[in-house]
Each structure stands twice: as structure tokens, then as C-alpha cells.
PDB file of N, CA and C in Angstrom:
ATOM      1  N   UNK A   1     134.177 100.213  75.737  1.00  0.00           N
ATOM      2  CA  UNK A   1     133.354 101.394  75.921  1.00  0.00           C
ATOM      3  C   UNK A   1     134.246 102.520  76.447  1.00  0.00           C
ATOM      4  N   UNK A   2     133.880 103.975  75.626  1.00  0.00           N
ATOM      5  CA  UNK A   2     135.305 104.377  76.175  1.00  0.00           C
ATOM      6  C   UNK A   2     134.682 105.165  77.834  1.00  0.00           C
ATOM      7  N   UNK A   3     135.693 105.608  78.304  1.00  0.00           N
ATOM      8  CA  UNK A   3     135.332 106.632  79.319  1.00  0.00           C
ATOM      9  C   UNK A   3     134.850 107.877  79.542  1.00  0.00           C
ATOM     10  N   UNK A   4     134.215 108.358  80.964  1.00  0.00           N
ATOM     11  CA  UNK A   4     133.312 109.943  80.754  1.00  0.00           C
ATOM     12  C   UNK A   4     134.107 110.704  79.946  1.00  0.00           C
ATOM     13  N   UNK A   5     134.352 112.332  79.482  1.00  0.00           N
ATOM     14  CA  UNK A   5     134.403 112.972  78.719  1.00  0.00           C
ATOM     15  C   UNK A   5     134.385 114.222  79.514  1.00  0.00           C
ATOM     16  N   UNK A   6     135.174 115.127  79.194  1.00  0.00           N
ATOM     17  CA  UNK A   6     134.890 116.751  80.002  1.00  0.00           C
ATOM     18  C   UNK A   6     133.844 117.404  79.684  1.00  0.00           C
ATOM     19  N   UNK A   7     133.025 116.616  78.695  1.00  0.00           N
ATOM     20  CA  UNK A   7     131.902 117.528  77.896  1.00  0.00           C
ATOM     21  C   UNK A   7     130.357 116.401  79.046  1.00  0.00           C
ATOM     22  N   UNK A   8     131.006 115.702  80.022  1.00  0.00           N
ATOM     23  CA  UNK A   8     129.527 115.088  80.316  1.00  0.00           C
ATOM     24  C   UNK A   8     128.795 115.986  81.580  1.00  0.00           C
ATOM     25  N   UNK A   9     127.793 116.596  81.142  1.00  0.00           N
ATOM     26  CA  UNK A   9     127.536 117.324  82.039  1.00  0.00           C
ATOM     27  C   UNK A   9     127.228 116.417  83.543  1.00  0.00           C
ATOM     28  N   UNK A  10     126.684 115.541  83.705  1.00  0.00           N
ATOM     29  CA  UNK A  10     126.495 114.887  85.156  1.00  0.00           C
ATOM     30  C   UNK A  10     127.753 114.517  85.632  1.00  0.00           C
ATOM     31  N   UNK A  11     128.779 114.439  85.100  1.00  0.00           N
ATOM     32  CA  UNK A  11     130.276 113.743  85.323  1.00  0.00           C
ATOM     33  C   UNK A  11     131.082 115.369  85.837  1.00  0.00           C
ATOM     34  N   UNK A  12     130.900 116.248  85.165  1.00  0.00           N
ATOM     35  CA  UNK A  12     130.825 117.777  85.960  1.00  0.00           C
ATOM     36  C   UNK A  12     130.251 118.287  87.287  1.00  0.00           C
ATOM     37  N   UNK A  13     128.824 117.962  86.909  1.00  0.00           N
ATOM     38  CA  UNK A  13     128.019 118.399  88.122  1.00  0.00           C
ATOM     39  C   UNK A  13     128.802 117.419  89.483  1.00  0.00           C
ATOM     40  N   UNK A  14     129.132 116.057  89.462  1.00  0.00           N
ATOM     41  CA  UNK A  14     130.034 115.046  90.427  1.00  0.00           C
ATOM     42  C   UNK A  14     130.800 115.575  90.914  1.00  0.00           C
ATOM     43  N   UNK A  15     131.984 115.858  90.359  1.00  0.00           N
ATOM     44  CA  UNK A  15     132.767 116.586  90.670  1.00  0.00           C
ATOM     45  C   UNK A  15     132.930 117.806  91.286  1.00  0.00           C
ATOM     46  N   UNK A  16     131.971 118.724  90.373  1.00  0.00           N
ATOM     47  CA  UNK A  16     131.866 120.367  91.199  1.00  0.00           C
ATOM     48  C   UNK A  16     131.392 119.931  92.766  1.00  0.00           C
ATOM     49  N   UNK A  17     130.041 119.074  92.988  1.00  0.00           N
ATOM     50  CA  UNK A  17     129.915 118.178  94.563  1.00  0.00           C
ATOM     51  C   UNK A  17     131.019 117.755  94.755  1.00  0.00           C
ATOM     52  N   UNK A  18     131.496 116.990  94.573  1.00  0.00           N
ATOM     53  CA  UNK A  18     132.963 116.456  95.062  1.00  0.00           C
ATOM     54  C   UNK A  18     133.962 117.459  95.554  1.00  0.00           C
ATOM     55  N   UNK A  19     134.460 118.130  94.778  1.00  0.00           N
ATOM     56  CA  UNK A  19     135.540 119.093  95.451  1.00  0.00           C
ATOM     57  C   UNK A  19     135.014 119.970  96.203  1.00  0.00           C
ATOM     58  N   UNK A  20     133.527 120.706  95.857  1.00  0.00           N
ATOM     59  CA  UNK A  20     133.233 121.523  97.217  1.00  0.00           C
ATOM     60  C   UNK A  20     133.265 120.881  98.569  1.00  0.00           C
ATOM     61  N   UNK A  21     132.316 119.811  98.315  1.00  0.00           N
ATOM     62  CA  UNK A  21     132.427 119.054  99.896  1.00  0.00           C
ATOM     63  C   UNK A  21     133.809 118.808 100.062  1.00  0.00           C
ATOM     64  N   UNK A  22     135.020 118.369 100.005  1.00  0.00           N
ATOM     65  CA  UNK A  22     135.877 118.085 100.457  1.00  0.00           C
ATOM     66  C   UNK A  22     136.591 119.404 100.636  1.00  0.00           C
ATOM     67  N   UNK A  23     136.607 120.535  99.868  1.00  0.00           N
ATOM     68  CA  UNK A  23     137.086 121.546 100.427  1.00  0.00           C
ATOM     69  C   UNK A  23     136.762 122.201 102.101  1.00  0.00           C
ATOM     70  N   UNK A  24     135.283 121.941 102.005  1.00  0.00           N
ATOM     71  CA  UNK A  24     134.380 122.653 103.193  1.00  0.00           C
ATOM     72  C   UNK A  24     134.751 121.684 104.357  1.00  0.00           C
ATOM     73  N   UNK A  25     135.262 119.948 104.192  1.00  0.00           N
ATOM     74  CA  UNK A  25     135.275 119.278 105.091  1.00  0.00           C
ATOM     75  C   UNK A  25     137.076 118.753 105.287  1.00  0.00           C
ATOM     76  N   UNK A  26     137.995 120.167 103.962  1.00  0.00           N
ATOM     77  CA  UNK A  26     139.419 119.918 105.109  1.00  0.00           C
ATOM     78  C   UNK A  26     139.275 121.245 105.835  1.00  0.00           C
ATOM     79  N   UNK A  27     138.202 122.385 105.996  1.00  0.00           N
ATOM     80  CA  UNK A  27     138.044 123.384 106.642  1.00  0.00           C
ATOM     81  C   UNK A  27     137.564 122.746 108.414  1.00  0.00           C
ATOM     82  N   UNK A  28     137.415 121.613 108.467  1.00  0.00           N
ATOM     83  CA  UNK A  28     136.762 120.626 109.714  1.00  0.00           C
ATOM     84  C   UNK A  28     135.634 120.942 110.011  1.00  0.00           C
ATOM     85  N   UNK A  29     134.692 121.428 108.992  1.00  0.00           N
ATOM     86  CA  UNK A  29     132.814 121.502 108.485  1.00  0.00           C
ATOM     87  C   UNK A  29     132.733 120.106 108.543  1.00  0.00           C
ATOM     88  N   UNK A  30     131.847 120.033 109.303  1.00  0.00           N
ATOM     89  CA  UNK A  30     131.073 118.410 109.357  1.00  0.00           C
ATOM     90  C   UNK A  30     130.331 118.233 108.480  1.00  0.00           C
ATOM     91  N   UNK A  31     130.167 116.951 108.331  1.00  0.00           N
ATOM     92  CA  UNK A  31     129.208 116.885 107.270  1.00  0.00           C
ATOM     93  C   UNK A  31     127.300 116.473 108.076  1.00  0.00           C
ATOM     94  N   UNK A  32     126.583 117.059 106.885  1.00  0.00           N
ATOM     95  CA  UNK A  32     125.499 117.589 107.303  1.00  0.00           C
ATOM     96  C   UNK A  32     124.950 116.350 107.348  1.00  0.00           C
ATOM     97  N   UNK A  33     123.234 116.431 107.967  1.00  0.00           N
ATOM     98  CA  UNK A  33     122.685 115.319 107.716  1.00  0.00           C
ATOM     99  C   UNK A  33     121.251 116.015 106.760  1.00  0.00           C
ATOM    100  N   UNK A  34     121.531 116.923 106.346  1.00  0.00           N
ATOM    101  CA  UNK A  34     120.777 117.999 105.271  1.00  0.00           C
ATOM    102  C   UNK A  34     120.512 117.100 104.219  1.00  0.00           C
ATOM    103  N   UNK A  35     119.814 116.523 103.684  1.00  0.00           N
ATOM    104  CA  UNK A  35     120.113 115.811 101.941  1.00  0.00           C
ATOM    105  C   UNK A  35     120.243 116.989 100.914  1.00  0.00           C
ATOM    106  N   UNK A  36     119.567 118.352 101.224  1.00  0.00           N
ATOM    107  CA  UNK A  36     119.807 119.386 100.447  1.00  0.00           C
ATOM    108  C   UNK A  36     121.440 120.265 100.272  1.00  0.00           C
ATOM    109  N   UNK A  37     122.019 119.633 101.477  1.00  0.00           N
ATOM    110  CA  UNK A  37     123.517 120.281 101.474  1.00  0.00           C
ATOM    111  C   UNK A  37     124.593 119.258 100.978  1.00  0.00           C
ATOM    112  N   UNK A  38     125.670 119.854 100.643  1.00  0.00           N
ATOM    113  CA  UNK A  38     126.375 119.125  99.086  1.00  0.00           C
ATOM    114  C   UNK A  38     127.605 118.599 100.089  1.00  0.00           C
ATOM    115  N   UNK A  39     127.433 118.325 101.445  1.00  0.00           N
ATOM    116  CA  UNK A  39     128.427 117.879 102.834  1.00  0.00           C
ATOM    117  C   UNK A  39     127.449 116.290 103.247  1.00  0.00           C
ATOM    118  N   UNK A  40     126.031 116.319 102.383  1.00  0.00           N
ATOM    119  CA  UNK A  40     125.800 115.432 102.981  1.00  0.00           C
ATOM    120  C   UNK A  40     126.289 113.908 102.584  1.00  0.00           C
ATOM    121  N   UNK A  41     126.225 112.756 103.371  1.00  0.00           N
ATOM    122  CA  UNK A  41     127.160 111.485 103.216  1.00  0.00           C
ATOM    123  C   UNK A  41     125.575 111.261 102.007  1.00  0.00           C
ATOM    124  N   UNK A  42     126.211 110.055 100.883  1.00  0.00           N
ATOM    125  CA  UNK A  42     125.160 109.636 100.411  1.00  0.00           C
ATOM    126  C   UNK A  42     125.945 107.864 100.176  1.00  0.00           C
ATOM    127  N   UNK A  43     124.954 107.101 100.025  1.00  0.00           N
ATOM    128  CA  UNK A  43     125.478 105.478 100.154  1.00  0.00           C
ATOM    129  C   UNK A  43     125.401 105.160  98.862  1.00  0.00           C
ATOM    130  N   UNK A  44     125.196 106.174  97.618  1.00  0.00           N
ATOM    131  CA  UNK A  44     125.343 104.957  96.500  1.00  0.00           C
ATOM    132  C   UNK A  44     125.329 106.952  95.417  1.00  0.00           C
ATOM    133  N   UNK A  45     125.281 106.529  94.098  1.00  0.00           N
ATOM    134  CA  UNK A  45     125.478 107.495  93.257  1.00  0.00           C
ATOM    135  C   UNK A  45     123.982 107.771  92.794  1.00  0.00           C
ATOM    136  N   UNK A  46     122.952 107.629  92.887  1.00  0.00           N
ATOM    137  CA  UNK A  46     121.566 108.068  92.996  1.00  0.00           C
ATOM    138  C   UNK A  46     121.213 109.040  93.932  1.00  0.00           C
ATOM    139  N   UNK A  47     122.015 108.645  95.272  1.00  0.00           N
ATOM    140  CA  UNK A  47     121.972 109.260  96.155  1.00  0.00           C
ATOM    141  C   UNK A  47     122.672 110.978  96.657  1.00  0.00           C
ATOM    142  N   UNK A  48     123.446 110.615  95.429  1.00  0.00           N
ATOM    143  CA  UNK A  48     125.011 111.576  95.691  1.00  0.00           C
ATOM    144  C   UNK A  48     123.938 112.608  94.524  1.00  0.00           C
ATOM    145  N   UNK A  49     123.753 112.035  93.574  1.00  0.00           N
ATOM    146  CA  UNK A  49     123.549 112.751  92.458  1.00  0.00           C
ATOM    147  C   UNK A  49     122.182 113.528  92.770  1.00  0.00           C
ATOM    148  N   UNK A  50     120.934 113.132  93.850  1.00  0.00           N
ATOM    149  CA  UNK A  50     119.521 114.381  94.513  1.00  0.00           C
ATOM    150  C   UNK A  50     120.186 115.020  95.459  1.00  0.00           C
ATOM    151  N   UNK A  51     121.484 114.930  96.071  1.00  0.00           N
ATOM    152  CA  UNK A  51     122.132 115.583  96.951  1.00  0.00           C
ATOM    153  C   UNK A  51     121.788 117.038  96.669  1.00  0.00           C
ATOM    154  N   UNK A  52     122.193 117.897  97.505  1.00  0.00           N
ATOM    155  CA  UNK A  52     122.039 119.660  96.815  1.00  0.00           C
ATOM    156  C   UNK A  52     123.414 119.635  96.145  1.00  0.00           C
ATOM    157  N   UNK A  53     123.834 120.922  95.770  1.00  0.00           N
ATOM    158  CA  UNK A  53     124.886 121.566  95.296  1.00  0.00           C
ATOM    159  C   UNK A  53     125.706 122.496  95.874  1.00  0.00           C
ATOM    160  N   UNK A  54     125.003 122.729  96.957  1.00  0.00           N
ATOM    161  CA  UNK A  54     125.342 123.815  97.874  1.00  0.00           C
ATOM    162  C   UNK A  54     125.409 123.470  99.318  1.00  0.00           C
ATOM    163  N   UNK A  55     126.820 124.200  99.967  1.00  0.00           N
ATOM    164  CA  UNK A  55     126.261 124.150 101.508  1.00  0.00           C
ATOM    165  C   UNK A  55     124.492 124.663 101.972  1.00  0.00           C
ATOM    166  N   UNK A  56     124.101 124.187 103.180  1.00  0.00           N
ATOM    167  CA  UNK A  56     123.012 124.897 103.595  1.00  0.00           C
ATOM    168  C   UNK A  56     123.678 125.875 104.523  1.00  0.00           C
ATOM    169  N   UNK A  57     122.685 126.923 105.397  1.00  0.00           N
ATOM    170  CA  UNK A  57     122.740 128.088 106.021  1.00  0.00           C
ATOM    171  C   UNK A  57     124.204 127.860 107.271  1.00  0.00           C
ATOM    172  N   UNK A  58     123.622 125.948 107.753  1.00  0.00           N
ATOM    173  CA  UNK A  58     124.381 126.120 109.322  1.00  0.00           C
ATOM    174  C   UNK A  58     125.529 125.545 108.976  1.00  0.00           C
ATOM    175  N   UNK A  59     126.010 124.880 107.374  1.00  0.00           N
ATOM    176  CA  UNK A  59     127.533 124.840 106.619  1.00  0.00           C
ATOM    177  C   UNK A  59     127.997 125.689 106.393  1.00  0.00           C
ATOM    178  N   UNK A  60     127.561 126.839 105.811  1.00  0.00           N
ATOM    179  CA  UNK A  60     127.754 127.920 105.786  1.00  0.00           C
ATOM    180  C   UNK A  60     128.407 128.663 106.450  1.00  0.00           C
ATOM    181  N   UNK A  61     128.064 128.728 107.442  1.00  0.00           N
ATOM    182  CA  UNK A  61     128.181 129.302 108.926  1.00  0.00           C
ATOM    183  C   UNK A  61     129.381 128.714 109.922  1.00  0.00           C
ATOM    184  N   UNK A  62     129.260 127.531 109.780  1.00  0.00           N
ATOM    185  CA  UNK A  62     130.636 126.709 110.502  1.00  0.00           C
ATOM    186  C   UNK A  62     131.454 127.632 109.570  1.00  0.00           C
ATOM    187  N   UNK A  63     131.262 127.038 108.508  1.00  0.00           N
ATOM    188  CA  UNK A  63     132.219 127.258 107.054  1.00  0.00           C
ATOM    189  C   UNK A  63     133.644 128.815 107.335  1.00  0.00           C
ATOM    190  N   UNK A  64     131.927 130.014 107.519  1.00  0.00           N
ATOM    191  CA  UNK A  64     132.814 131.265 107.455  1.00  0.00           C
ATOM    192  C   UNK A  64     133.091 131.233 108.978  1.00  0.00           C
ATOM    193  N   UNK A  65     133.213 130.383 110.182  1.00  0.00           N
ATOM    194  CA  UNK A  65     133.769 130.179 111.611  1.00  0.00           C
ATOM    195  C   UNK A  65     135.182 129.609 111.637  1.00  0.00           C
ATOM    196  N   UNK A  66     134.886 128.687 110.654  1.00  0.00           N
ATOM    197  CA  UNK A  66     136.321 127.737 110.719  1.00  0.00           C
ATOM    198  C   UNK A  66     137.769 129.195 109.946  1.00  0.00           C
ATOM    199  N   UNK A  67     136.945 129.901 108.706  1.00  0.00           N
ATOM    200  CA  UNK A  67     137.996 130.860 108.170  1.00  0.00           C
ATOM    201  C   UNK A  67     138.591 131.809 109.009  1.00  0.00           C
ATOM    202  N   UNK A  68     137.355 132.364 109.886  1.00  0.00           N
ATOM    203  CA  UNK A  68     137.464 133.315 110.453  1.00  0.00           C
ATOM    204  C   UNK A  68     138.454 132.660 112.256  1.00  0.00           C
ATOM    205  N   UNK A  69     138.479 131.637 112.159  1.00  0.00           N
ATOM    206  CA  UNK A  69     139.260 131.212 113.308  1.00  0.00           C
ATOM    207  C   UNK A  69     140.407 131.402 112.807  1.00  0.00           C
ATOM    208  N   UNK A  70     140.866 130.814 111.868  1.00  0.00           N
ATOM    209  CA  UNK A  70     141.890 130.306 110.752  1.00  0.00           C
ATOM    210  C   UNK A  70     142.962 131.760 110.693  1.00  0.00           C
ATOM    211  N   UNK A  71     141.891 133.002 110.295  1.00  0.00           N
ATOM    212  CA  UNK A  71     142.936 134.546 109.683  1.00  0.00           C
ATOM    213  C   UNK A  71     143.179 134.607 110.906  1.00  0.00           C
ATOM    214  N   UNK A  72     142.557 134.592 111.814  1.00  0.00           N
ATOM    215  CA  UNK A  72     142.869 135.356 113.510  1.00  0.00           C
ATOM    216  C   UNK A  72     144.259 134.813 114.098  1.00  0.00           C
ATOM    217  N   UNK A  73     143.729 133.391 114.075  1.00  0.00           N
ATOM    218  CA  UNK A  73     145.321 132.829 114.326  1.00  0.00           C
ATOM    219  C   UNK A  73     146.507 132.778 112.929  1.00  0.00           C
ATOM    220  N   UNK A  74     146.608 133.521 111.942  1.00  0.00           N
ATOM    221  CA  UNK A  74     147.060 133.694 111.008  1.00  0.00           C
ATOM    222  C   UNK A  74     147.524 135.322 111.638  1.00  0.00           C
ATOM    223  N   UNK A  75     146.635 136.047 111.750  1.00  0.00           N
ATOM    224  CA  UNK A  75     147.160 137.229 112.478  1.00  0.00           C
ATOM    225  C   UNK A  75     148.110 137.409 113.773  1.00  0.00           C
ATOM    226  N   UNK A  76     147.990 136.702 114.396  1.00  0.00           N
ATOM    227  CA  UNK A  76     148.478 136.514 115.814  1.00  0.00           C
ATOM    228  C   UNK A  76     150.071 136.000 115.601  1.00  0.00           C
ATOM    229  N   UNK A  77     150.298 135.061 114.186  1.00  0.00           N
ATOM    230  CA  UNK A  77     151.329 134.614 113.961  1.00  0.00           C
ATOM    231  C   UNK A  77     152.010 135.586 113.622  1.00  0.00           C
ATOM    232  N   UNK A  78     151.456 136.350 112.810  1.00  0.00           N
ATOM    233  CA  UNK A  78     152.335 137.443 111.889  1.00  0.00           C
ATOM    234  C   UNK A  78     152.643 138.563 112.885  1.00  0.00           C
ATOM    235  N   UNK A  79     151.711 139.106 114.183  1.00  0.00           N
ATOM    236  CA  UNK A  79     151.936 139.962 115.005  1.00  0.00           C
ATOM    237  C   UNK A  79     153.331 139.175 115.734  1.00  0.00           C
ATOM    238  N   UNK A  80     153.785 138.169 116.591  1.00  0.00           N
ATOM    239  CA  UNK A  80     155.048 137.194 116.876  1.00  0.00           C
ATOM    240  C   UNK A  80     155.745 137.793 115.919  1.00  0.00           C
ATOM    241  N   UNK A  81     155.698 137.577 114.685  1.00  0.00           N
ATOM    242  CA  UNK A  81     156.791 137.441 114.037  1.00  0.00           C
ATOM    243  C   UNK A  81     157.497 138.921 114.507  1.00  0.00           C
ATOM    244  N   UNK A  82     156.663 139.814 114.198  1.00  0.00           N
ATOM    245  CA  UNK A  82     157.201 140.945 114.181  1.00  0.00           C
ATOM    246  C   UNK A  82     157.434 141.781 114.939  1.00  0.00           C
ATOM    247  N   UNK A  83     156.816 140.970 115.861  1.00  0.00           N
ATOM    248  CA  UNK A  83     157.567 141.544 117.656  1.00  0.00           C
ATOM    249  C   UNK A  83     159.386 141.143 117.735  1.00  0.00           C
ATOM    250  N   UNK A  84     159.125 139.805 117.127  1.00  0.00           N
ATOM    251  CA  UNK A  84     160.347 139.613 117.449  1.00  0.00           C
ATOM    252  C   UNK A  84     161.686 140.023 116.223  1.00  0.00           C
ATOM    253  N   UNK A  85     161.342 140.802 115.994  1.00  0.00           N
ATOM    254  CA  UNK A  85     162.220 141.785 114.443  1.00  0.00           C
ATOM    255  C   UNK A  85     163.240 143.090 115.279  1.00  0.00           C
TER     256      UNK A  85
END
């Protein structure tokens, strides 16, 4: 039997869940206990697959906290640098 296909749409939709959540959770976004948010843990692929697609409001929110921590100390580096020039 051969294997999924780039054309399977549920084998897409997996994935697009898949890499968002893991993007949002190397940002150190916890994962939700939301079943509507796409961070939440699910125990089997029935489960994964009624999941949402989307962060909810308070993923979200960590989400743009964790970035916004992230540029600041990204700024602070680049101000160092150029003190010391």
C-alpha cells in the first residue's frame, strides 16, 4: 500500500497542526488544556485531528510575550555591541 501523498488533504491539515504547535512551543508557549487550541496535547490521532487549528486568545498572548521578551533582549544586545565600538 503505498504512502500519504502531498495531495492528502488531512495529511496537510497534520502537519500545518504539527509545525504550528511546535513552533509556538520552541517560543516556551505551554501547551494549552483548550481542545480548541492547536498547543493542545491529544492521546491518539482522532484526538489530534478535532483539535483546533489555531492558537486560542491566552496562546496567543504568551505567544506575542515570549517575542516581545525575545526583540528587547535582542535590542539590549545590539545596544552592548555598540557601546563597545
Amino acid at each position: 500500500m503505498p504512502g500519504p501523498t502531498g495531495n492528502d488533504p488531512q495529511l496537510c491539515e497534520r502537519v500545518a497542526k504539527q509545525v504550528l504547535c511546535a513552533l509556538l512551543l520552541s517560543f516556551g508557549v505551554p501547551k494549552s488544556l483548550d481542545r480548541n487550541d492547536v498547543t493542545c496535547f491529544t492521546m491518539n490521532p482522532e484526538e489530534f485531528d478535532a483539535k483546533g487549528n489555531r492558537p486560542n486568545a491566552e496562546t496567543m498572548k504568551l505567544f506575542q510575550q515570549a517575542l516581545a521578551d525575545l526583540n528587547s533582549g535582542w535590542q539590549r544586545h545590539k545596544a552592548r555591541l555598540k557601546a563597545m565600538q
